[in-house]
Protein backbone atom coordinates (compact mmCIF):
# COMPACT_ATOMS: atom_id res chain seq x y z
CA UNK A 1 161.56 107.00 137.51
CA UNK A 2 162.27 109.50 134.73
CA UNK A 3 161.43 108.60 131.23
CA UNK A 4 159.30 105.58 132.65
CA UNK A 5 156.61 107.26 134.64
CA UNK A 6 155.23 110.68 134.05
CA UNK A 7 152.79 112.20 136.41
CA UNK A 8 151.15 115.40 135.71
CA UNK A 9 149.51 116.42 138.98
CA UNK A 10 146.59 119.58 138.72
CA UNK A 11 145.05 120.10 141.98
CA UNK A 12 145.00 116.57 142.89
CA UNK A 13 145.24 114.56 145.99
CA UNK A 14 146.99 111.23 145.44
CA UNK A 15 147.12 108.62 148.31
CA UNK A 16 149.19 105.22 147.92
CA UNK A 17 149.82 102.60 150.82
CA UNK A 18 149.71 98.47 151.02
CA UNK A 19 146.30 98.19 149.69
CA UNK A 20 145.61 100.31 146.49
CA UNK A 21 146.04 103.48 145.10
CA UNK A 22 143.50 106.29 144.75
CA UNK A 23 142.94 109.26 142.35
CA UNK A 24 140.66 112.08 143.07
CA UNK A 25 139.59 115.59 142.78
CA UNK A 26 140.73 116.51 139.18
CA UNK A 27 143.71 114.62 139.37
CA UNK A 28 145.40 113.08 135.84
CA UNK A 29 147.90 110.39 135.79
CA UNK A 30 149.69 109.31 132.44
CA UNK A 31 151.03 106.06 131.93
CA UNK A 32 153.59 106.38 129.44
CA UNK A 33 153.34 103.79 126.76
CA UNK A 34 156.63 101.59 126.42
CA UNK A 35 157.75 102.79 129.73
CA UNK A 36 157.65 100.93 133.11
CA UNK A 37 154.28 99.94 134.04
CA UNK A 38 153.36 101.16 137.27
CA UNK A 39 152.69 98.01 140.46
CA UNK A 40 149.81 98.61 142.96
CA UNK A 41 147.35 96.63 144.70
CA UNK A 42 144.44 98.43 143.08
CA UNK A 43 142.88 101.03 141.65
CA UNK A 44 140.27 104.05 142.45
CA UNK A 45 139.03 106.67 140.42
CA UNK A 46 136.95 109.27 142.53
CA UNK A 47 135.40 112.65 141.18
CA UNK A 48 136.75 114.19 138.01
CA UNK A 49 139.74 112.23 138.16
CA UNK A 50 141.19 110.55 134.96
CA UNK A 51 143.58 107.70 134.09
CA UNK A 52 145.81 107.74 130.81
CA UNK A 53 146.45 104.30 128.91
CA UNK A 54 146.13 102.28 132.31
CA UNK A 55 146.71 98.96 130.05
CA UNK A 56 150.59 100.20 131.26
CA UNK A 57 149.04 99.28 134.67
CA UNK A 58 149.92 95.86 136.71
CA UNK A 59 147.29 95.63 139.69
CA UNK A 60 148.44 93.26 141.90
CA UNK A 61 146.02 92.17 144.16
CA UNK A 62 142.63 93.72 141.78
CA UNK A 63 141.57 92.37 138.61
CA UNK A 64 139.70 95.56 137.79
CA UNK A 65 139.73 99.01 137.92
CA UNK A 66 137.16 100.61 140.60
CA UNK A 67 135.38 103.88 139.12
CA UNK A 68 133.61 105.28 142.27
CA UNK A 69 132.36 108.20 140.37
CA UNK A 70 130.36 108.48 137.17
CA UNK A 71 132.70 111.21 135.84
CA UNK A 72 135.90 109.70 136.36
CA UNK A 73 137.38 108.09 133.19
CA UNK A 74 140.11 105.70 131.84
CA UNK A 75 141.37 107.26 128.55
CA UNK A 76 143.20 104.47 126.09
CA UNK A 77 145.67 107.33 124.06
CA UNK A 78 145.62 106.89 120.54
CA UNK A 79 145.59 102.94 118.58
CA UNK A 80 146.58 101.85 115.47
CA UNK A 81 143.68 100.86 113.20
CA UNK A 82 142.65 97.26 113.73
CA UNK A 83 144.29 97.48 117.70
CA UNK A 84 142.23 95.74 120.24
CA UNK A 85 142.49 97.78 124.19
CA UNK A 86 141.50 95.86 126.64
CA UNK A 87 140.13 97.18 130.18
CA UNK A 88 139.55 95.51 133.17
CA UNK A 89 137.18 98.03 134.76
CA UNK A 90 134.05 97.86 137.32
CA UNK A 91 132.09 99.34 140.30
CA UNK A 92 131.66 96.67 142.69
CA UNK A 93 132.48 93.61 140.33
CA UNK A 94 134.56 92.96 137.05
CA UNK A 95 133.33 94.01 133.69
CA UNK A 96 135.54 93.95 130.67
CA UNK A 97 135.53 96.43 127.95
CA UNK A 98 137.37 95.73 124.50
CA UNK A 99 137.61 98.43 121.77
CA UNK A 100 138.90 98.20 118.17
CA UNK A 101 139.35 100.65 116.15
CA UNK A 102 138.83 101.01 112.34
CA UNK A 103 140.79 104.50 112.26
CA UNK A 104 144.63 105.33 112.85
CA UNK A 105 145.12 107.44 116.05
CA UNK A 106 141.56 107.01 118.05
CA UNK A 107 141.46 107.40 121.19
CA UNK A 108 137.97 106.79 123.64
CA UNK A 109 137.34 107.84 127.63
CA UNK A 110 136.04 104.88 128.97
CA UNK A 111 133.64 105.22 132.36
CA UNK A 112 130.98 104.03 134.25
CA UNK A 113 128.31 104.28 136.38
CA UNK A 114 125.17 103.39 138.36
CA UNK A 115 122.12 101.98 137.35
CA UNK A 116 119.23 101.16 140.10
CA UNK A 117 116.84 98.79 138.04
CA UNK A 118 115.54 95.32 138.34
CA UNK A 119 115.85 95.02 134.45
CA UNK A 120 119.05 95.56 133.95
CA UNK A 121 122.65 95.65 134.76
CA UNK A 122 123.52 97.61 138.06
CA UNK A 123 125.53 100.03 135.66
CA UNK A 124 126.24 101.34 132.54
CA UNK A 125 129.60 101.90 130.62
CA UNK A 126 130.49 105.27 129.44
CA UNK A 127 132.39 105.44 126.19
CA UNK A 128 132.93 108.53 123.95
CA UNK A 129 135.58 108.84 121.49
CA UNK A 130 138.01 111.78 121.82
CA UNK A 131 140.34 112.88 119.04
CA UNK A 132 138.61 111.24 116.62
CA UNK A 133 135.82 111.34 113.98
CA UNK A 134 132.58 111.11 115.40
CA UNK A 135 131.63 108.46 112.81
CA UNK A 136 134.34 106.37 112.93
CA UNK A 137 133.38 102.72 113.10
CA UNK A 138 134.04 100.85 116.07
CA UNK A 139 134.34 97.40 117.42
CA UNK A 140 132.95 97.35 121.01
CA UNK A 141 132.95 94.41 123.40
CA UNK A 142 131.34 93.73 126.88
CA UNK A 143 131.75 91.03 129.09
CA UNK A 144 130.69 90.64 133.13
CA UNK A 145 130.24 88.54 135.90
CA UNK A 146 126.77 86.34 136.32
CA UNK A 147 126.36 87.16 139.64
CA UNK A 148 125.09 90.50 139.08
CA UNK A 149 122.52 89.68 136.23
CA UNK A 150 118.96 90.41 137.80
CA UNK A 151 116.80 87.32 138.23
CA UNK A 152 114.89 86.42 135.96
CA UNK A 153 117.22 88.26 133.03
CA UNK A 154 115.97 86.42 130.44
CA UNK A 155 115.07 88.73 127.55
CA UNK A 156 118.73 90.59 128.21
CA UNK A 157 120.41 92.91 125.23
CA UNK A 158 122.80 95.07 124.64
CA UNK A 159 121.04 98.78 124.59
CA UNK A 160 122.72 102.41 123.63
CA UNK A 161 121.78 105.94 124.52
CA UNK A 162 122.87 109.02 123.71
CA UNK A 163 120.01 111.01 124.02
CA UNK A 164 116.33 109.96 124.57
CA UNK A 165 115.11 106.45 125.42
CA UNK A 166 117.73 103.07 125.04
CA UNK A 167 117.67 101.57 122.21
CA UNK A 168 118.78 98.06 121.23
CA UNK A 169 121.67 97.03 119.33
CA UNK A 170 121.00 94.02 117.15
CA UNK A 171 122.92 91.67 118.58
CA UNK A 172 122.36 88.19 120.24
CA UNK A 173 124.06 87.80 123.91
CA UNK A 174 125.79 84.65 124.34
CA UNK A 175 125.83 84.14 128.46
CA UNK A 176 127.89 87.10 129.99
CA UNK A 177 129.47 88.55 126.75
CA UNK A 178 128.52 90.49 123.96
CA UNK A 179 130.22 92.08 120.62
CA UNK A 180 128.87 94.90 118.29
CA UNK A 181 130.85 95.17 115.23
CA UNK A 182 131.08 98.61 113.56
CA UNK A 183 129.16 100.99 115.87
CA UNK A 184 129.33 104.36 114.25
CA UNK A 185 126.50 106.43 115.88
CA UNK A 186 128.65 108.17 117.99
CA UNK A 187 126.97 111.20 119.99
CA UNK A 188 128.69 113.46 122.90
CA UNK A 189 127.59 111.17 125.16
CA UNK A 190 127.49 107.40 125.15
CA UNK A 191 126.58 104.84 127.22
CA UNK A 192 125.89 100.91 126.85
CA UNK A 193 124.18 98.51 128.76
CA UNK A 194 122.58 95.24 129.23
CA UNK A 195 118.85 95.75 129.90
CA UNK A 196 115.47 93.38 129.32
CA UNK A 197 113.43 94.28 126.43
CA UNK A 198 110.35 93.10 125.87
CA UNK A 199 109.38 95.14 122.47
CA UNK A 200 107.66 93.33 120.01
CA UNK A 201 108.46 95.01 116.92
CA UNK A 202 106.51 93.34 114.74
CA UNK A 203 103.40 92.13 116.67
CA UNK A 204 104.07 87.96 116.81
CA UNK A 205 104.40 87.66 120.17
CA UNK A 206 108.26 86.95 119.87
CA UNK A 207 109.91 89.55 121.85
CA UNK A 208 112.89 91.03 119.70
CA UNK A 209 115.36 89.59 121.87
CA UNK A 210 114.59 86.39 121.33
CA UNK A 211 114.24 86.49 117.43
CA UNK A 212 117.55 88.08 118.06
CA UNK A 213 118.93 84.36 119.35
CA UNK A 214 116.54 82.51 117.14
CA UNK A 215 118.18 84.61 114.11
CA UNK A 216 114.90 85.48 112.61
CA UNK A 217 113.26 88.50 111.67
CA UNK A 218 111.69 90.76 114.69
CA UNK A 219 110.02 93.05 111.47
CA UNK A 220 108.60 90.02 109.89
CA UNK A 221 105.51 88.96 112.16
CA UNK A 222 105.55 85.49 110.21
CA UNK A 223 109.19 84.64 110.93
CA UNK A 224 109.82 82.83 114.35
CA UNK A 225 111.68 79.84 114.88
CA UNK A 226 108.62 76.81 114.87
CA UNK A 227 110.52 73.37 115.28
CA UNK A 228 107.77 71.07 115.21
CA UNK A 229 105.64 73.18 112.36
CA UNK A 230 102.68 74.00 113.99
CA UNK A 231 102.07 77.38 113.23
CA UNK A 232 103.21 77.86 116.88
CA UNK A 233 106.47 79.79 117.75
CA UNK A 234 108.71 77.58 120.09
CA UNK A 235 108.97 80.57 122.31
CA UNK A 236 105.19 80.54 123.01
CA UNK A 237 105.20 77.24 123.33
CA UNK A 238 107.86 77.49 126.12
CA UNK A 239 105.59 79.76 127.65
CA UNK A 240 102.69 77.46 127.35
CA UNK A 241 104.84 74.59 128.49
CA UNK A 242 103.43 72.79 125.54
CA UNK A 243 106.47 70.36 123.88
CA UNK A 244 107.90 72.70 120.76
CA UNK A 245 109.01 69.41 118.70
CA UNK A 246 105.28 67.89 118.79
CA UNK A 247 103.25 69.20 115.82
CA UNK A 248 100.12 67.90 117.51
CA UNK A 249 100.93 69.18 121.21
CA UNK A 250 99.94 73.15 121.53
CA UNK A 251 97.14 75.48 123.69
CA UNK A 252 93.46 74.51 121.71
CA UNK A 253 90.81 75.92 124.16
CA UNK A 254 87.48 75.65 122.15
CA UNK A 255 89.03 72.40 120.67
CA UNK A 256 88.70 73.39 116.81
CA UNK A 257 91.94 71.63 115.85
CA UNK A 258 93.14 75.20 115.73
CA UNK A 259 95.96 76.52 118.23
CA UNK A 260 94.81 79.23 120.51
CA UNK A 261 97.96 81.60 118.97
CA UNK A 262 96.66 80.84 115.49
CA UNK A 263 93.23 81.87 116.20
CA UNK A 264 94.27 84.70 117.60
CA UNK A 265 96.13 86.20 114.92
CA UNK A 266 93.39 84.09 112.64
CA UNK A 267 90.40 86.57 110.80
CA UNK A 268 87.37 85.51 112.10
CA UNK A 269 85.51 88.72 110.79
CA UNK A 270 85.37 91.15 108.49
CA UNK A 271 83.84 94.37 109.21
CA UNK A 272 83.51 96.49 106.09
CA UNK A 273 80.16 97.21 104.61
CA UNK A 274 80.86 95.35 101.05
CA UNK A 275 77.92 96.51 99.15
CA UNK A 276 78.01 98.78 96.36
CA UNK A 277 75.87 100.61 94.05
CA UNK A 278 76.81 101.82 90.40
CA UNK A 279 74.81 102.94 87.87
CA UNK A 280 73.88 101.15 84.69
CA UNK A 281 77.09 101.13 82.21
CA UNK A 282 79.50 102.68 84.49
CA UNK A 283 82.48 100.76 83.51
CA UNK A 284 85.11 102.49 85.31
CA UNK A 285 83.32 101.80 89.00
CA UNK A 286 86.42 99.24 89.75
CA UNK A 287 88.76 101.76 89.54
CA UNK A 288 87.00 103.34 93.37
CA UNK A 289 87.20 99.69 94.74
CA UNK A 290 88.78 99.68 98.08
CA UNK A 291 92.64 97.42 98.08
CA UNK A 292 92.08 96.83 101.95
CA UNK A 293 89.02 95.65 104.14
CA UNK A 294 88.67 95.91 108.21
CA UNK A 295 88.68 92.56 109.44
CA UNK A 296 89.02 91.35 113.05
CA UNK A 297 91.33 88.88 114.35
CA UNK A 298 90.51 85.85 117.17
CA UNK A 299 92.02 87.93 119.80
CA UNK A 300 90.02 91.22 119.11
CA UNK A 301 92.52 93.29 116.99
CA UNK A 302 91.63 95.21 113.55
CA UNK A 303 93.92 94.60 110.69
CA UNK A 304 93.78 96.14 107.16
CA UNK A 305 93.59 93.30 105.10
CA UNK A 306 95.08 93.90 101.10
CA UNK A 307 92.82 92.53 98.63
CA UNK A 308 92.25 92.48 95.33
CA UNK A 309 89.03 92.31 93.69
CA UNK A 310 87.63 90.31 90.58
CA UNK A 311 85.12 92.96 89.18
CA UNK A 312 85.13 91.37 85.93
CA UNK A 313 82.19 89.23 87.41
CA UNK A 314 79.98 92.01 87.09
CA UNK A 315 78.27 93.10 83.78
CA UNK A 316 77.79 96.63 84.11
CA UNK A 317 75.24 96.58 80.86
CA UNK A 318 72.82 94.16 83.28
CA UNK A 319 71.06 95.56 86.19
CA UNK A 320 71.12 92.93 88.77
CA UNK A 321 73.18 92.17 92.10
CA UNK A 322 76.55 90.17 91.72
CA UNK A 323 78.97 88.68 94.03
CA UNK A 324 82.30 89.88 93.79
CA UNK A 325 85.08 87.74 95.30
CA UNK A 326 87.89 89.18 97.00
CA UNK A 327 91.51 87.68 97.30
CA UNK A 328 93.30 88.62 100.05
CA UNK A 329 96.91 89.21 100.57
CA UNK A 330 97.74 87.91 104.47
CA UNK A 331 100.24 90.05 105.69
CA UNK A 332 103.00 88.50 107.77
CA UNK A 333 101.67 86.34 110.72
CA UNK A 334 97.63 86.71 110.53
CA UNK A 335 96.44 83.84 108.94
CA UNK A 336 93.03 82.56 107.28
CA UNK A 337 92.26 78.91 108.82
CA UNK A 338 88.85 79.32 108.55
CA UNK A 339 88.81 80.46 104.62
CA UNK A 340 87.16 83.64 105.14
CA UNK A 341 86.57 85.04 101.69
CA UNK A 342 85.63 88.41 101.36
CA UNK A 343 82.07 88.64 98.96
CA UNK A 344 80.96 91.96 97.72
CA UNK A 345 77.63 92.67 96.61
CA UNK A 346 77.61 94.97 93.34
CA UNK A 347 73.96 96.26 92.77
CA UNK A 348 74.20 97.47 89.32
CA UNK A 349 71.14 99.86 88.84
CA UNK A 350 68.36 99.26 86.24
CA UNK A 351 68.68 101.60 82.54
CA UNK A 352 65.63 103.21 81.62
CA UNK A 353 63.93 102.46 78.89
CA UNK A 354 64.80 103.68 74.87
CA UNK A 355 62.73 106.42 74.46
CA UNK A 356 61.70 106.26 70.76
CA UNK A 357 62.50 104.23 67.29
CA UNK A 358 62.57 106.32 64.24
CA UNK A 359 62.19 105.42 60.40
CA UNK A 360 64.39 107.58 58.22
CA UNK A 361 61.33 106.57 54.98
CA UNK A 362 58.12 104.53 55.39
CA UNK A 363 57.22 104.89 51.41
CA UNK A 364 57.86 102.86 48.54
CA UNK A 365 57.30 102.32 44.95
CA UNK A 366 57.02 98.79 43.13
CA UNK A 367 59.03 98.60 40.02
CA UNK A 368 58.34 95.46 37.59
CA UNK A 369 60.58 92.59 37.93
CA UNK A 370 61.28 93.16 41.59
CA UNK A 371 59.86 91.85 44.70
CA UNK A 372 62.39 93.09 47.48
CA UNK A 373 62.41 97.23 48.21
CA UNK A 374 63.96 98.52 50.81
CA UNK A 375 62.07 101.33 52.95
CA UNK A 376 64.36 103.50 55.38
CA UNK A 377 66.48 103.10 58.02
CA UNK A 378 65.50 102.48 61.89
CA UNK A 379 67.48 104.58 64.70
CA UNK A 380 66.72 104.42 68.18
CA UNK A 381 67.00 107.62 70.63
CA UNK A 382 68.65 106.18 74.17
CA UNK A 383 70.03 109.12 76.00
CA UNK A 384 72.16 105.80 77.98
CA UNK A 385 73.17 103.37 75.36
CA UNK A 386 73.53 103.07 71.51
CA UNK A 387 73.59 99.54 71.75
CA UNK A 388 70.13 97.62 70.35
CA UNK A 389 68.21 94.86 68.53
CA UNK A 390 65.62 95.69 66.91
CA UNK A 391 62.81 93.09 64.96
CA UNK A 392 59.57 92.86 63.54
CA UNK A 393 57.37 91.70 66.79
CA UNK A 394 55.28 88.05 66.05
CA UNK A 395 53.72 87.71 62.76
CA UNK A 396 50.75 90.11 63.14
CA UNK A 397 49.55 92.61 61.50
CA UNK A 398 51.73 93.20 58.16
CA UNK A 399 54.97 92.03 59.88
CA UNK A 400 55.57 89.01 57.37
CA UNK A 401 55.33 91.44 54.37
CA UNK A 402 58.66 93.16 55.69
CA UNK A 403 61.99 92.01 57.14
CA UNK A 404 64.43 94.06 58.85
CA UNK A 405 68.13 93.89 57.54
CA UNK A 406 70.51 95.20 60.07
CA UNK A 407 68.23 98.19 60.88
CA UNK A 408 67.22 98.53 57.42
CA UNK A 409 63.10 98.03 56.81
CA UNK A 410 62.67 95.81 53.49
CA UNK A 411 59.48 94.76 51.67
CA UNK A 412 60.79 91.26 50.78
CA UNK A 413 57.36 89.23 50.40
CA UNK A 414 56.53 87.32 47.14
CA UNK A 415 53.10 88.19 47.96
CA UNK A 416 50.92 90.51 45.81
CA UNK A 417 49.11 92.01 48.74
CA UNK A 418 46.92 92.82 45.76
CA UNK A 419 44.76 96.22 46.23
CA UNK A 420 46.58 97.29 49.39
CA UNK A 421 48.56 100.51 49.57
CA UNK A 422 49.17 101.36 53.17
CA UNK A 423 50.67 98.57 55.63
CA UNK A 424 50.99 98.17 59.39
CA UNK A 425 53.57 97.08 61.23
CA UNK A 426 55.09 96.75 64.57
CA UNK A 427 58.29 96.82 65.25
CA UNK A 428 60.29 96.25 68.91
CA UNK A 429 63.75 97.28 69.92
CA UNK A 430 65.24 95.68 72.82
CA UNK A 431 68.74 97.22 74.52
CA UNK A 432 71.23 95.40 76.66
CA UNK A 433 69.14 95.86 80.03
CA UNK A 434 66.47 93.79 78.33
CA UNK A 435 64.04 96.89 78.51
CA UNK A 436 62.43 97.30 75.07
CA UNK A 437 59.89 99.73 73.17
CA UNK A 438 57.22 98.47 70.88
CA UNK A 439 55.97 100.89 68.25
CA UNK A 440 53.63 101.08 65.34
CA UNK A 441 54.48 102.61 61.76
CA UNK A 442 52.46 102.76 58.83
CA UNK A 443 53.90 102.30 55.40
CA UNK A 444 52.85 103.53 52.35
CA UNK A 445 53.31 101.27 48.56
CA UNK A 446 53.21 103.44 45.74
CA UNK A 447 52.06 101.50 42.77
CA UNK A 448 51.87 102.51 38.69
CA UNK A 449 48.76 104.53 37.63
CA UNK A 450 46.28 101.85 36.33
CA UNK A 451 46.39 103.20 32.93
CA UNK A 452 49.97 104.13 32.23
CA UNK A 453 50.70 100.06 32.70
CA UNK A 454 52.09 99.54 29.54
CA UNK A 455 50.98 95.96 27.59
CA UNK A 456 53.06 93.90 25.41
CA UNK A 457 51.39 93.81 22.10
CA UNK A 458 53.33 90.79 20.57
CA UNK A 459 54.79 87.71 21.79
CA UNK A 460 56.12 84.60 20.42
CA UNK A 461 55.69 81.07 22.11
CA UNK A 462 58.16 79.15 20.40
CA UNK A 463 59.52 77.79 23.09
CA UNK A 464 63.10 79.59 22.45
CA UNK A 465 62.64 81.08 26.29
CA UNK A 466 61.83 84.33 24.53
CA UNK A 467 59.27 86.28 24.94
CA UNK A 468 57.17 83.25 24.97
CA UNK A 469 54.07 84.21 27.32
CA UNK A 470 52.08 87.00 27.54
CA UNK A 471 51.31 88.91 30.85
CA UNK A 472 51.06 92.02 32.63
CA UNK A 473 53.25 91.14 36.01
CA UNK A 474 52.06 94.93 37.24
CA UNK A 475 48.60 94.17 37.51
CA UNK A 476 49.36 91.74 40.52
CA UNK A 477 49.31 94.96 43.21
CA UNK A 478 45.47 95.66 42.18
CA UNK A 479 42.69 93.96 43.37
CA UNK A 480 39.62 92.60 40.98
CA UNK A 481 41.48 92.07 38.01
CA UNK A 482 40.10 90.15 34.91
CA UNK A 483 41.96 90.00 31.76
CA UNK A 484 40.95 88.17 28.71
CA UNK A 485 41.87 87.28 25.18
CA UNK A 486 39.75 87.05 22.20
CA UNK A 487 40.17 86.24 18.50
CA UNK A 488 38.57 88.15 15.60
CA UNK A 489 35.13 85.65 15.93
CA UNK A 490 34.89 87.33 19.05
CA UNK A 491 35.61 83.97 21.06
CA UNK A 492 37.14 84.16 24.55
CA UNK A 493 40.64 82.12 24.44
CA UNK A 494 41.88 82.91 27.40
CA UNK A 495 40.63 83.96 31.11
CA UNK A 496 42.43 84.59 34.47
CA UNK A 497 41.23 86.49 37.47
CA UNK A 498 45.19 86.09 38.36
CA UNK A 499 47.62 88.32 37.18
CA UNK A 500 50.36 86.39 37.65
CA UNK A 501 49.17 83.49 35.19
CA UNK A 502 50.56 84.00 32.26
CA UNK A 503 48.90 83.25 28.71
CA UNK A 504 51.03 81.03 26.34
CA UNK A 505 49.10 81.30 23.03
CA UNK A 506 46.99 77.93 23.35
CA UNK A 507 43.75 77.79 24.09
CA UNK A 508 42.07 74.09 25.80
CA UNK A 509 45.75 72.89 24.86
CA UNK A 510 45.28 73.57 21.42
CA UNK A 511 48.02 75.89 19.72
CA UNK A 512 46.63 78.86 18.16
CA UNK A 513 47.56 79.87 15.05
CA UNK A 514 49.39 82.89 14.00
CA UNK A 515 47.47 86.14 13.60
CA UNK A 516 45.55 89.06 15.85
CA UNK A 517 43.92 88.70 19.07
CA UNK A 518 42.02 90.91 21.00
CA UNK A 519 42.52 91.60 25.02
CA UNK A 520 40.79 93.26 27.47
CA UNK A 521 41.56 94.16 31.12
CA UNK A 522 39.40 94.86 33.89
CA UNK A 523 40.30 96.33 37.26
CA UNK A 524 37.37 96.28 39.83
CA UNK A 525 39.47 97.85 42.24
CA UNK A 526 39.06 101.12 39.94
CA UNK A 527 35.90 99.90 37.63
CA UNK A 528 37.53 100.55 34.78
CA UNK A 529 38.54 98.73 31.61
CA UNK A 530 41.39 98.56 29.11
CA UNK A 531 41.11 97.14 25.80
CA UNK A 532 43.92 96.60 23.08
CA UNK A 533 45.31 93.41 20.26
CA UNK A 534 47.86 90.97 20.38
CA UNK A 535 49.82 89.63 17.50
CA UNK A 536 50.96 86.26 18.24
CA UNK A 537 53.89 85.12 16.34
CA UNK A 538 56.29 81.89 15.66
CA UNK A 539 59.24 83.55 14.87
């Protein structure tokens, strides 16, 4: 059989008769590739023992290769990129393994062994690449016989380990058979399975397996296959034994039109203390707003809700309490049936009080020909705001003798106030909190010394708008003030106890002639008089 069948023997024990042929100890057998194949009944691998490309291999009466021991191995030799090698191999029934690789010249040791468990396969596969990069990307296949499945083996998947706890391929199972495309996390040691799994990875009741044949999301709590619409995934209503394709048929214990799986993944409460304090004109207090409340859901659990918060519904220059609304930001699968909106109460704290108003002048001096002066300037000292109104308060006192222009004091009154010098006044200032300060100032009116008033000594009412009346328009700020014209005879022409009427050179209607007249003025506020003439002319 030279140049067909090459057998490299190292302290091994091999025993072939009718019914199969067995390798143990530490034997090695090599199955040239190209050469003959080698014919037996069957095949066992014992111990350490290992079995080069068996694919050369024609088992006559077996459709699988036995691996009695869990370090025994089938090796493949080295494939060409893209190859598919196919083994038949088992324990105590068929499995199939199928490996493709995606680089030139790797080669895997393919083995397997026993698994005790009611969730899972009765084995496990051993593969581990040899001669090759550990990261080389792999196509692996698996395919058994339904008689060994546990019962029930519903929520089955393909699971890895290396090291640590088995870990699920993502990959839906399809009856006895299962593909992985690409599987590059190759470790020293390898071995695959079928196992139930019953994680939930993202909390919707959907086990991972099963969003795994539904082809939806196992990360996404709010993506499950729901036929009829409901809000209820098909798988729970499987469970339920409620009909998956009837919108209206589903689990509603307190009969609130609400499914029982809704309501418990509904909020029914939220369990944050929303009440906050700021202090009067703090304008940056949103920026310490929580962006997640507590709530609870029907079935008990605490989520961290997202929500974002409409502060401009407070007015931070108004003490008061507001309601703040929340909007909330479900995550995936917790829903709101019941419209649960989060309300925050913002107590905004009261401002004190301004603590005084201040008048930069309170004295002025009347000039003639002018009946508006203005006094000073208010300010207002508010160690919170710099914000205010201020006005004269009501009409009493002297308030309608002044006005206040912006926060500028101004005597603006037509009226004499004839014999007064020193006014009162109140004035109020009012800031945003609606507090306000009323305050008193006195103001002082300068007026011309009595006798330095000068007195027109001519005038001319010819009716040319010129200088055609004769008056004294500073005597209207004293009180008690006669004045009165004469001519030479000595006979009064004129009288007025009001020194805003104005003399126009008739006397009972009668126009006075050219020439001297004689005037006198009187001021009872002082008791004294002034006496002087008046030419009255035409021209």
């Amino acid at each position: 059989m030279k140049g067909f069948l090459g057998l490299i023997l190292i302290l091994f024990i091999l025993t072939a008769n009718a019914q199969e042929m067995t390798l143990r100890g530490n034997a090695l057998v090599s199955i040239k590739e190209g050469g003959l194949g080698l014919s037996t009944p069957g095949i066992q691998l014992k111990d350490r023992s290992r079995l080069i490309h068996p694919a050369g291999i024609q088992l006559r009466e077996s459709t699988y290769i036995q691996v009695k021991s869990p370090e025994a191995r089938l090796l493949t030799g080295g494939l060409v990129s893209g190859e598919t090698y196919e083994l038949p191999v088992g324990i105590s029934s068929k499995t199939i393994v199928k490996l493709t690789a995606h680089q030139e010249g790797a080669a895997f040791a393919v083995g397997m062994q026993s698994l005790p468990s009611d969730q899972s396969l009765p084995f496990t596969w051993s593969i581990d690449p040899v001669a090759t990069d550990k990261k080389s990307g792999t196509n692996l296949f698996f395919e058994w016989e339904e008689g060994i499945e546990p019962k029930p083996f519903v929520l089955k998947a393909l699971v890895s380990k290396s090291e640590g706890d088995w870990q699920m391929l993502p990959v839906p199972i399809s009856g006895t058979r299962v593909g992985y495309e690409n599987f590059n996390t190759w470790s020293e040691s390898n071995q695959f399975t079928i196992k139930t799994i019953t994680t939930d990875s993202d909390f919707d009741e959907v086990p991972d397996v099963q969003e795994l044949k539904e082809l939806t999301s196992w990360s996404n709590a709010g993506s499950y296959s729901d036929l009829d619409g409901d809000g209820v995934p098909d798988y729970i209503e499987m469970l339920d034994q409620t009909d998956p394709n009837n919108k209206m048929d589903y689990l509603d214990s307190n009969s609130d039109g609400i499914p029982d799986y809704t309501y418990n993944r509904s909020l029914i409460s939220i369990l944050d203390d929303l009440h906050r304090t700021i202090e009067w004109g703090d304008t940056g207090w949103m920026h310490d707003l929580q962006d997640s409340i507590l709530a609870m859901t029907g079935s008990g659990r605490l989520e961290q809700i997202p929500i974002l918060w409409k502060p401009q519904m407070v007015d931070v220059y108004s003490h008061g309490t507001y309601k703040v609304n929340g909007q909330i930001d479900l995550p995936d699968g917790i829903f709101n049936p019941y419209i649960i909106i989060p309300e925050m109460l913002v107590e905004v704290l009261p401002k004190a009080a301004p603590e005084d108003i201040l008048l930069t002048n309170s004295e002025f001096t009347v000039v003639s020909g002018s009946s508006n002066y203005e006094v000073g300037a208010f300010s207002v000292v508010d160690s919170f705001d710099d914000v205010h109104w201020i006005k004269l308060l009501n009409e009493g006192y002297d308030n309608l003798l002044f006005e206040i222009k912006g926060n500028t004091l101004v005597w603006k009154s037509q009226s004499s106030a004839a014999g007064k010098t020193t006014f009162t006044i109140i004035v109020r200032v009012k800031d945003r909190d609606g507090n306000f300060l009323d305050k008193f100032f006195e103001i002082t009116r300068h007026r011309p010394d009595s006798d330095d008033i000068p007195v027109n000594n001519t005038f001319s009412p010819n009716g040319d708008g010129i200088n055609d009346s004769w008056w004294v328009p500073e005597l209207r700020y004293f009180s008690g003030v006669r004045i009165q014209v004469f001519e030479r005879s000595g006979k009064r022409i004129f009288y007025t106890e009001n020194p805003d009427k104005k003399w126009d050179g008739t006397s009972n209607g009668k126009v006075l002639p050219v020439g001297t007249y004689f005037w006198t003025i009187e001021i009872g506020e002082f008791n004294t008089i002034r006496k002087g003439i008046l030419n009255l002319l035409m021209q």
